[in-house]
PDB file of N, CA and C in Angstrom:
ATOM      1  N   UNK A   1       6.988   0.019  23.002  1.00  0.00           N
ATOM      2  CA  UNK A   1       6.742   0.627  21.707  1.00  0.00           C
ATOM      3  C   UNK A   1       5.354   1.276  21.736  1.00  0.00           C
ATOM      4  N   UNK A   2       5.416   2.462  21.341  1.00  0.00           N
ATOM      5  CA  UNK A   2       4.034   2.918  21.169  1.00  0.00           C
ATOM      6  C   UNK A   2       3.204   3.141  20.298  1.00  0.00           C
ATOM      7  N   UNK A   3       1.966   3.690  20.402  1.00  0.00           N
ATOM      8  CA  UNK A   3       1.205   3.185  19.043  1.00  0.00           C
ATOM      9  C   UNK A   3       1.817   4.603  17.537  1.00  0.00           C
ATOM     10  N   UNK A   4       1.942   5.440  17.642  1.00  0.00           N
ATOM     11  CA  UNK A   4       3.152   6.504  16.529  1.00  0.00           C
ATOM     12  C   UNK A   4       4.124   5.235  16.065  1.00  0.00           C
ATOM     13  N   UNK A   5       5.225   4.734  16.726  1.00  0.00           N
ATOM     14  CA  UNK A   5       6.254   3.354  16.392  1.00  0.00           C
ATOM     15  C   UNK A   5       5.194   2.481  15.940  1.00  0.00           C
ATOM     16  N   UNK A   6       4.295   2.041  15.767  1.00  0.00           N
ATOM     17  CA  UNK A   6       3.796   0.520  15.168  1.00  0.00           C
ATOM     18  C   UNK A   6       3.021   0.953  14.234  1.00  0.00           C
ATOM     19  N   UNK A   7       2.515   2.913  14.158  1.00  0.00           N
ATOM     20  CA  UNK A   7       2.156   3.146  12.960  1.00  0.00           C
ATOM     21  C   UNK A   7       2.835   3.295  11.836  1.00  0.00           C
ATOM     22  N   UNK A   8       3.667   3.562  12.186  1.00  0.00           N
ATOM     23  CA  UNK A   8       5.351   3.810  11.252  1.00  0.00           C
ATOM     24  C   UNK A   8       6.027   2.747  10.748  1.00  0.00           C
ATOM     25  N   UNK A   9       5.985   1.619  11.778  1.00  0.00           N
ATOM     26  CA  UNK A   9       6.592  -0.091  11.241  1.00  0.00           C
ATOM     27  C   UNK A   9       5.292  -0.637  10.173  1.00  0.00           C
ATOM     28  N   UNK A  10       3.663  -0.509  10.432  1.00  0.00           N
ATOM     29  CA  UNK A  10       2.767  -0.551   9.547  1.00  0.00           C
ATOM     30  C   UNK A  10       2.985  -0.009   8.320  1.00  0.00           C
ATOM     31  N   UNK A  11       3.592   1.093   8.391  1.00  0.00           N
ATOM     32  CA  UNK A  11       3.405   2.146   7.386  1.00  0.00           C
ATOM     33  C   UNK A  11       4.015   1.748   6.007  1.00  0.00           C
ATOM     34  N   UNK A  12       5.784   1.430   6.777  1.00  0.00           N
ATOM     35  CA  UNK A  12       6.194   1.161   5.653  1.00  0.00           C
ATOM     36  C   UNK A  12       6.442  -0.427   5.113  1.00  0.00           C
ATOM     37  N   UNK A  13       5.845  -1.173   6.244  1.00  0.00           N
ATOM     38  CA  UNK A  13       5.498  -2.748   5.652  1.00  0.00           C
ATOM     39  C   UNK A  13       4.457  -2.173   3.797  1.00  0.00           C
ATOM     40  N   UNK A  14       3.316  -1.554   4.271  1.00  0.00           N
ATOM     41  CA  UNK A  14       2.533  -1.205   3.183  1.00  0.00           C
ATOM     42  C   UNK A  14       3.491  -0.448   2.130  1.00  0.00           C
ATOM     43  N   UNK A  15       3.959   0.431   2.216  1.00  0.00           N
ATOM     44  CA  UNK A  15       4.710   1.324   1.073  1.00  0.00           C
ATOM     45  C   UNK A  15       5.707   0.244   0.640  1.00  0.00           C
ATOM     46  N   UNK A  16       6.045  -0.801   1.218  1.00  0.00           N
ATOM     47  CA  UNK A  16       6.672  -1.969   0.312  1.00  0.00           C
ATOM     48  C   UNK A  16       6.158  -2.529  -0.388  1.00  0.00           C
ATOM     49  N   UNK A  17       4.784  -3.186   0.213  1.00  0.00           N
ATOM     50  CA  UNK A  17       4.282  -3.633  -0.512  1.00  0.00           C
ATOM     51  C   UNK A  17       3.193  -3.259  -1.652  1.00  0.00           C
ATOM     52  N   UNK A  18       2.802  -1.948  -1.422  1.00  0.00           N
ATOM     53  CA  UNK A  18       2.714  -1.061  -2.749  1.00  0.00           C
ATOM     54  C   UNK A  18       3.431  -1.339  -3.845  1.00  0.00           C
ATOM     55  N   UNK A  19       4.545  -1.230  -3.251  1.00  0.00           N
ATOM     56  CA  UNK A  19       6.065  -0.714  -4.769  1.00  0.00           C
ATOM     57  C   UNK A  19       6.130  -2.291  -5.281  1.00  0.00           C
ATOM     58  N   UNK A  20       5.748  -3.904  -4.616  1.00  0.00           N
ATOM     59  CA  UNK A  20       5.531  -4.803  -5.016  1.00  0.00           C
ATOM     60  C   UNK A  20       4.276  -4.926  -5.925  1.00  0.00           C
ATOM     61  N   UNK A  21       3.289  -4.756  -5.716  1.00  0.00           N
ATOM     62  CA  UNK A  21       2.130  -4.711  -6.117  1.00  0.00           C
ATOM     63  C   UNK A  21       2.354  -3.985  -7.586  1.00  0.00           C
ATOM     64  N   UNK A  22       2.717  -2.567  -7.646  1.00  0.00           N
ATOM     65  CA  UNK A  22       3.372  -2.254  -8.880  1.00  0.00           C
ATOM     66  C   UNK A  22       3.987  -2.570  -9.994  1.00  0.00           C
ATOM     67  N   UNK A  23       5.010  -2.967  -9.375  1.00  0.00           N
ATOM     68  CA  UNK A  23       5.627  -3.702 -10.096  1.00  0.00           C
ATOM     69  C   UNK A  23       5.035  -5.218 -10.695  1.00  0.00           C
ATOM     70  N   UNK A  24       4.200  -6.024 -10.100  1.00  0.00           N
ATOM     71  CA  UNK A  24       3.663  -7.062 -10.517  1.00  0.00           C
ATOM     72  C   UNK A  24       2.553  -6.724 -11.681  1.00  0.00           C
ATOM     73  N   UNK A  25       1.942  -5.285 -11.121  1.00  0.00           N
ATOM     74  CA  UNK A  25       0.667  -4.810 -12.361  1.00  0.00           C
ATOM     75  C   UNK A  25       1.626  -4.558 -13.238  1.00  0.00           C
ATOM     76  N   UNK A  26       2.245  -3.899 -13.172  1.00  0.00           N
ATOM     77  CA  UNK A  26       2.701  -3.194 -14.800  1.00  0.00           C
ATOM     78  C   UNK A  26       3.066  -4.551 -15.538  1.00  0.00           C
ATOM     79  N   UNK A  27       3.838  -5.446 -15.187  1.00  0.00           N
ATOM     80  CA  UNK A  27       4.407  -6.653 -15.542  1.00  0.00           C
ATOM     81  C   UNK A  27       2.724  -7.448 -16.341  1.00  0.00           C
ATOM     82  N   UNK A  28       2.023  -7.993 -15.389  1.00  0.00           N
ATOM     83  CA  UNK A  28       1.123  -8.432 -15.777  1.00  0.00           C
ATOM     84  C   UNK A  28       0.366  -7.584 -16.894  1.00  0.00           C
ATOM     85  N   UNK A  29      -0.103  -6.289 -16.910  1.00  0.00           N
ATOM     86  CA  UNK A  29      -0.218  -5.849 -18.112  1.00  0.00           C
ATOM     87  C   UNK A  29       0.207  -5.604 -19.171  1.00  0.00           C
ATOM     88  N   UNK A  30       1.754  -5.803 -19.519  1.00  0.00           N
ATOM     89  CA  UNK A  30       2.679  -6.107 -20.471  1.00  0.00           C
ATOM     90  C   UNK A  30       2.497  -7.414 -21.660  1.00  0.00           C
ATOM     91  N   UNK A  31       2.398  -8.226 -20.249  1.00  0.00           N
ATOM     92  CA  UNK A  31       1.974  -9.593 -20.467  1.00  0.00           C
ATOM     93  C   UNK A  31       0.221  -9.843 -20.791  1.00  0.00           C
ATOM     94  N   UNK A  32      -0.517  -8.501 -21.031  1.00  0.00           N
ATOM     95  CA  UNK A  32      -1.618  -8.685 -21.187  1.00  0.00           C
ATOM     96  C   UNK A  32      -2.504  -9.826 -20.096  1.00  0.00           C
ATOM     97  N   UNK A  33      -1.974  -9.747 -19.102  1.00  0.00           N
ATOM     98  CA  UNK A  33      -2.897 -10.972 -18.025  1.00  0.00           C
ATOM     99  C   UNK A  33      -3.825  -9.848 -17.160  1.00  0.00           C
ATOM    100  N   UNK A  34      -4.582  -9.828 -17.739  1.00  0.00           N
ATOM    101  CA  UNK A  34      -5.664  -8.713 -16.926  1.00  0.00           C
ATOM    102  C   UNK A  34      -6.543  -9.375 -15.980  1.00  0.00           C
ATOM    103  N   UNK A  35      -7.016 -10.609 -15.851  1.00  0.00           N
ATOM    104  CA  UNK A  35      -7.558 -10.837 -14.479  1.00  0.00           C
ATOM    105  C   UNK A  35      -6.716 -10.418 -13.129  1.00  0.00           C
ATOM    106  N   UNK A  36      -5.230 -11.131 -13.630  1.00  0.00           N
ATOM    107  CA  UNK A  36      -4.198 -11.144 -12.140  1.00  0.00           C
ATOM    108  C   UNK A  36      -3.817  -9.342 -12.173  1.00  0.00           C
ATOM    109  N   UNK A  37      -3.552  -8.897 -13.531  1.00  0.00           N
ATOM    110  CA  UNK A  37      -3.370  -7.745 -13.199  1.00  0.00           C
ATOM    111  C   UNK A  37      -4.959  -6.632 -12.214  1.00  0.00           C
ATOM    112  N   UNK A  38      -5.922  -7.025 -12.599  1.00  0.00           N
ATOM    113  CA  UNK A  38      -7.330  -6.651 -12.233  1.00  0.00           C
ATOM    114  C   UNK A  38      -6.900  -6.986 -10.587  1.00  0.00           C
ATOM    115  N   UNK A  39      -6.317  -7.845 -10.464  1.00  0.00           N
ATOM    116  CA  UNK A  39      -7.012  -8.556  -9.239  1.00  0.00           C
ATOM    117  C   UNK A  39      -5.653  -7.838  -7.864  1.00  0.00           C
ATOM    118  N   UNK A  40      -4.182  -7.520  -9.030  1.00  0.00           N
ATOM    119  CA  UNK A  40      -3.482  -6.462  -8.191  1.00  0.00           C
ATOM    120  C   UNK A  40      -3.885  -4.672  -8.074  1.00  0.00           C
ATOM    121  N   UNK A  41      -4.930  -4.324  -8.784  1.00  0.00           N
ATOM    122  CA  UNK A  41      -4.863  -3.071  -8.728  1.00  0.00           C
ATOM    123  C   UNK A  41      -6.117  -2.664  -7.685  1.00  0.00           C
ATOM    124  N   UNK A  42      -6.380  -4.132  -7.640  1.00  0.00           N
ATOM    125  CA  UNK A  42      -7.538  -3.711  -5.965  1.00  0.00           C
ATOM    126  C   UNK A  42      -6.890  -3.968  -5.069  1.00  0.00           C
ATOM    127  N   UNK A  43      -5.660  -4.477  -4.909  1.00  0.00           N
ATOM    128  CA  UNK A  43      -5.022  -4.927  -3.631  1.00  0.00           C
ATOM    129  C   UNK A  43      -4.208  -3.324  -3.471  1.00  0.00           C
ATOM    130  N   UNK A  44      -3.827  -2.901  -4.758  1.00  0.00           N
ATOM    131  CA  UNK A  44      -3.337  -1.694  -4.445  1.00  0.00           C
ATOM    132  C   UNK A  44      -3.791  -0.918  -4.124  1.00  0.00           C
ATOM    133  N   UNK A  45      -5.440  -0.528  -4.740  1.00  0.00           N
ATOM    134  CA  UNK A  45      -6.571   0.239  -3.812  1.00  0.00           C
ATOM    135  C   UNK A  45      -6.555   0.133  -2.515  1.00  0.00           C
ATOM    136  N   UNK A  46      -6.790  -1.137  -1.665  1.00  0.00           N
ATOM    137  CA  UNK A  46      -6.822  -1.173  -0.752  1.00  0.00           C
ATOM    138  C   UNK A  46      -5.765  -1.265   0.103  1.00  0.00           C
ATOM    139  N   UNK A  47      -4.787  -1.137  -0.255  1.00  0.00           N
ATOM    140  CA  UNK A  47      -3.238  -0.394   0.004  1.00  0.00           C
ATOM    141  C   UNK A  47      -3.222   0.547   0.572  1.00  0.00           C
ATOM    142  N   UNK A  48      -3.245   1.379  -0.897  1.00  0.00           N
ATOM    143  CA  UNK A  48      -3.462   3.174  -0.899  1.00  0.00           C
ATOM    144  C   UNK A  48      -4.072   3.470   0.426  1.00  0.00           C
ATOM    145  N   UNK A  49      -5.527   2.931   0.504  1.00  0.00           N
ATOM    146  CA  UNK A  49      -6.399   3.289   1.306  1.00  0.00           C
ATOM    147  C   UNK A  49      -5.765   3.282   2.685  1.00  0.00           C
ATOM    148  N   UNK A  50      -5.446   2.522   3.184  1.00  0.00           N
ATOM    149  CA  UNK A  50      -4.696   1.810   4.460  1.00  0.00           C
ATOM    150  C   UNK A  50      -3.432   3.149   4.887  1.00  0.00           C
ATOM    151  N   UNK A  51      -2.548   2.998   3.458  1.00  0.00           N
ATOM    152  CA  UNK A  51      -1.632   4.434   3.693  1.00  0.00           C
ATOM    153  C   UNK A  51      -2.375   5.385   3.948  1.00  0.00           C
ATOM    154  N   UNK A  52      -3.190   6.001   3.472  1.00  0.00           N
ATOM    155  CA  UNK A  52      -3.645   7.329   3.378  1.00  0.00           C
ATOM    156  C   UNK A  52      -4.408   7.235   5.231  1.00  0.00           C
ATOM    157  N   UNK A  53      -4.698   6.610   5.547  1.00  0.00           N
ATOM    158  CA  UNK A  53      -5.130   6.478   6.171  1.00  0.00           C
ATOM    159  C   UNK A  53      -4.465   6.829   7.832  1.00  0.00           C
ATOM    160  N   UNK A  54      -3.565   5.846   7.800  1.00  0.00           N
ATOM    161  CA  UNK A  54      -2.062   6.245   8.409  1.00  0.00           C
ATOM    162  C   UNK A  54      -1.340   7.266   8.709  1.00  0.00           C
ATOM    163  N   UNK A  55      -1.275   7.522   7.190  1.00  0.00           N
ATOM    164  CA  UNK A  55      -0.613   9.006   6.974  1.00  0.00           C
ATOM    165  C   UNK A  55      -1.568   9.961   7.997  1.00  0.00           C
ATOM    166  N   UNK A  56      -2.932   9.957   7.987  1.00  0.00           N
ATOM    167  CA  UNK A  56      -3.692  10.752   8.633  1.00  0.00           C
ATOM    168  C   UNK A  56      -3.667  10.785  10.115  1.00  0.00           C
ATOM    169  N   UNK A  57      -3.659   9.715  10.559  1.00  0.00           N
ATOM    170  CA  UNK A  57      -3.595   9.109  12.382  1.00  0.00           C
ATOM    171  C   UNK A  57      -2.175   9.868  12.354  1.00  0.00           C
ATOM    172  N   UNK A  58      -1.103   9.739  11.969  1.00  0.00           N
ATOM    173  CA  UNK A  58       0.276  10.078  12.288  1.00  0.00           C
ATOM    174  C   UNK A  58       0.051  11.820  12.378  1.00  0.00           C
ATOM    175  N   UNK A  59      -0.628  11.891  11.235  1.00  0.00           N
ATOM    176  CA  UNK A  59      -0.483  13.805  11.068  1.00  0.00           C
ATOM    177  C   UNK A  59      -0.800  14.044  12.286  1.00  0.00           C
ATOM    178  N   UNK A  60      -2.145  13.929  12.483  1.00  0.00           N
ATOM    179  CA  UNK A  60      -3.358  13.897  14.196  1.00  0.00           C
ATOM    180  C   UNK A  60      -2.130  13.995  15.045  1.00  0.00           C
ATOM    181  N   UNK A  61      -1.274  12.972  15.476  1.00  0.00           N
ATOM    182  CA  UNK A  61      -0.231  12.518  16.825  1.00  0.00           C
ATOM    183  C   UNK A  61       0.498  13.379  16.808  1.00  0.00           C
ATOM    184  N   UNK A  62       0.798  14.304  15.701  1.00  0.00           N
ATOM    185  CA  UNK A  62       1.837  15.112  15.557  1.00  0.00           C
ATOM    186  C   UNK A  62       1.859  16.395  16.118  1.00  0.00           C
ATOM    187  N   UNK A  63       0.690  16.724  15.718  1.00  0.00           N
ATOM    188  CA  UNK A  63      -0.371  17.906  16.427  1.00  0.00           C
ATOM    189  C   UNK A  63      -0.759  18.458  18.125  1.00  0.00           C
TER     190      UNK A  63
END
């Protein structure tokens, strides 16, 4: 397996767990629980970050 394949199996482990993370904020802010919700929307920051990131190394390999 090469490193393009384990960026791609990375990739979308994260874009799952994004769409989890989501779903738990919106919930928790419904529920007005703003620490846990606070405390998912940095995990999603640092999500994002990780994708975007990815997304970028992959573009590069493509090239």
């Amino acid at each position: 397996m090469n490193i393009k394949d384990k960026l791609k199996i990375r990739l979308d482990l994260i874009n799952n767990q994004i769409e989890i993370y989501k779903k738990n904020t919106i919930k928790e802010i419904e529920k007005e629980e703003m620490i846990p919700a606070t405390s998912d929307l940095l995990m999603l920051r640092d999500l994002k970050e990780q994708q975007g990131l990815i997304k970028s190394l992959l573009d590069e390999k493509e090239e």
